[in-house]
Protein backbone atom coordinates (compact mmCIF):
# COMPACT_ATOMS: atom_id res chain seq x y z
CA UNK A 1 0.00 0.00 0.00
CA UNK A 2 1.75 3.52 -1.26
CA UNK A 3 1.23 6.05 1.53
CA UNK A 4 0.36 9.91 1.14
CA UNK A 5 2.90 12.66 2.96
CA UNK A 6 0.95 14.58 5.01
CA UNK A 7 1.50 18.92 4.57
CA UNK A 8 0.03 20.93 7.43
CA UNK A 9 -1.65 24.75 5.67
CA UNK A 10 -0.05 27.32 8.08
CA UNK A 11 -3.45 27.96 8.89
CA UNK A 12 -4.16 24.88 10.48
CA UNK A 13 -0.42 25.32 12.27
CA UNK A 14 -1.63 28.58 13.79
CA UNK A 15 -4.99 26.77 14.69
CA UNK A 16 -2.80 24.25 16.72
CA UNK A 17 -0.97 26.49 18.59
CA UNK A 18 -4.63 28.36 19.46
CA UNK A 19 -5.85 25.12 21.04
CA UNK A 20 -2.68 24.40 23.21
CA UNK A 21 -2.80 27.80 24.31
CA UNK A 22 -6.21 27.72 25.20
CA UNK A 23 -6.07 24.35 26.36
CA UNK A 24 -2.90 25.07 28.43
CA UNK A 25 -3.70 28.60 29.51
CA UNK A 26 -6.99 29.65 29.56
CA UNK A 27 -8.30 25.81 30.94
CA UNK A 28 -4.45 25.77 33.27
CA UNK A 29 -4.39 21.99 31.73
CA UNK A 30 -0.76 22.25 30.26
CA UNK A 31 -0.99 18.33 30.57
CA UNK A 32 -4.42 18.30 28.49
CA UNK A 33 -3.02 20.57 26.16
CA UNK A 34 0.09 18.36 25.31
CA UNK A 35 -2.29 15.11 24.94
CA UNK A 36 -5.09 16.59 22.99
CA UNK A 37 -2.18 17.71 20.94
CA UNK A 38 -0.65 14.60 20.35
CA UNK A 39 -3.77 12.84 19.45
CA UNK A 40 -4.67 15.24 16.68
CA UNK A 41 -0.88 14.50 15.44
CA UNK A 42 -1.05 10.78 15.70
CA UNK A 43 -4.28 10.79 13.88
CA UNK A 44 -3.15 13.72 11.52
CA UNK A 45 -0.51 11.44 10.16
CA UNK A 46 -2.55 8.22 10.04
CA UNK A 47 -4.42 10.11 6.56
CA UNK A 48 -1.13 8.61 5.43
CA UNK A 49 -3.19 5.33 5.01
CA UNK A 50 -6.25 5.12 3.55
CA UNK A 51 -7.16 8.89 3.59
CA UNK A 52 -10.52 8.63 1.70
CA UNK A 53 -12.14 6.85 4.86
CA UNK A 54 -13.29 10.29 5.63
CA UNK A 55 -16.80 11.80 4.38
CA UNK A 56 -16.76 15.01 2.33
CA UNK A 57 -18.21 18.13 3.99
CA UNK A 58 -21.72 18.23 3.71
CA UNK A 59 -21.56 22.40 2.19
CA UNK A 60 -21.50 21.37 -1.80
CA UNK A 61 -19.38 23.53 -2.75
CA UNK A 62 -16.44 22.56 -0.37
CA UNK A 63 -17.45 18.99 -1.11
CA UNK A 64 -17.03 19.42 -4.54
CA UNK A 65 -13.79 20.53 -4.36
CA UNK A 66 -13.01 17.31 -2.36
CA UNK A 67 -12.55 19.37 1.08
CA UNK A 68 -13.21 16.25 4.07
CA UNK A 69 -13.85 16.15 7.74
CA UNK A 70 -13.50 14.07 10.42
CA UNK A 71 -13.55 14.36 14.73
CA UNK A 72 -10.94 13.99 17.11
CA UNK A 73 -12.26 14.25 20.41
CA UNK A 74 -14.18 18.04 20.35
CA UNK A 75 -12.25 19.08 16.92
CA UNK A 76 -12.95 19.04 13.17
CA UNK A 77 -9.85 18.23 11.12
CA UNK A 78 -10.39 19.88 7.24
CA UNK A 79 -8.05 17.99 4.70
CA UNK A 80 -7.82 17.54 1.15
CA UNK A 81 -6.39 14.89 -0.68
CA UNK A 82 -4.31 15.43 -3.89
CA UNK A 83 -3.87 12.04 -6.07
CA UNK A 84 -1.79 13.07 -8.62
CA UNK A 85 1.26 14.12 -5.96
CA UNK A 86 0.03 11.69 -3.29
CA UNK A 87 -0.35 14.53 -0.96
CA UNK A 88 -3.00 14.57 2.34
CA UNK A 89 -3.35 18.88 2.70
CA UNK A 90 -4.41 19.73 5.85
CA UNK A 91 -6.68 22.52 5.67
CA UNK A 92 -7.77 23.81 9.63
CA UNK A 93 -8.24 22.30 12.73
CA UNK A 94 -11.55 23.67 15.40
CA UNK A 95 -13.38 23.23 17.80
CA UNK A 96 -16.33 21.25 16.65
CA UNK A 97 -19.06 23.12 18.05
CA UNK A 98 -17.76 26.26 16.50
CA UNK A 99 -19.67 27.31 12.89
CA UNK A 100 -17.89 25.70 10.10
CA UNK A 101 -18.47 28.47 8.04
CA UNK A 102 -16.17 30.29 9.90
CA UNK A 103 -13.36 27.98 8.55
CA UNK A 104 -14.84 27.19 4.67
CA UNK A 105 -14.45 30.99 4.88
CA UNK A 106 -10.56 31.22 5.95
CA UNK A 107 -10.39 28.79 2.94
CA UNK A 108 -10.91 30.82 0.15
């Protein structure tokens, strides 16, 4: 099985950083922060395999451009997947209870 490499949008990068900080300073859970973190990575690079087990975002014009979504714990993790380069894009990373219109829009 030929595995995808996995790029991370500096979007989503700055997203990360906004949830450990949050995590780790506004919830004083450094601890949290550093787990929640490292379960978004480990499952971040398992797109590597098998990266269309996701569903495509429900919005139809996001779906059509193959934009997909999938939970870890209380986020939504926005990727893209790019055949002809083998390539997983990460796209954004938020809270899941947050409107995802708010991200679709940082997309554009």
């Amino acid at each position: 099985m030929e595995h995808y490499r996995i790029e991370i949008s500096d979007l989503a990068k700055a997203q990360l950083v906004e949830i450990r900080d949050y995590i780790a300073k506004e919830l004083y859970s450094p601890a949290t922060a550093r787990k929640t973190l490292h379960l978004l990575e480990k499952n971040i690079l398992s797109l590597s395999k098998l990266p269309h087990r996701h569903e495509k975002v429900e919005d139809k014009e996001w779906g059509n451009k193959g934009i997909r979504k999938y939970q870890v714990k209380n986020f939504l993790v926005y990727y893209s997947i790019h055949e002809e380069s083998r390539v997983v894009a990460i796209l954004g990373i938020m809270y899941a209870k947050r409107n995802p219109a708010y991200l679709l829009k940082k997309l554009q």
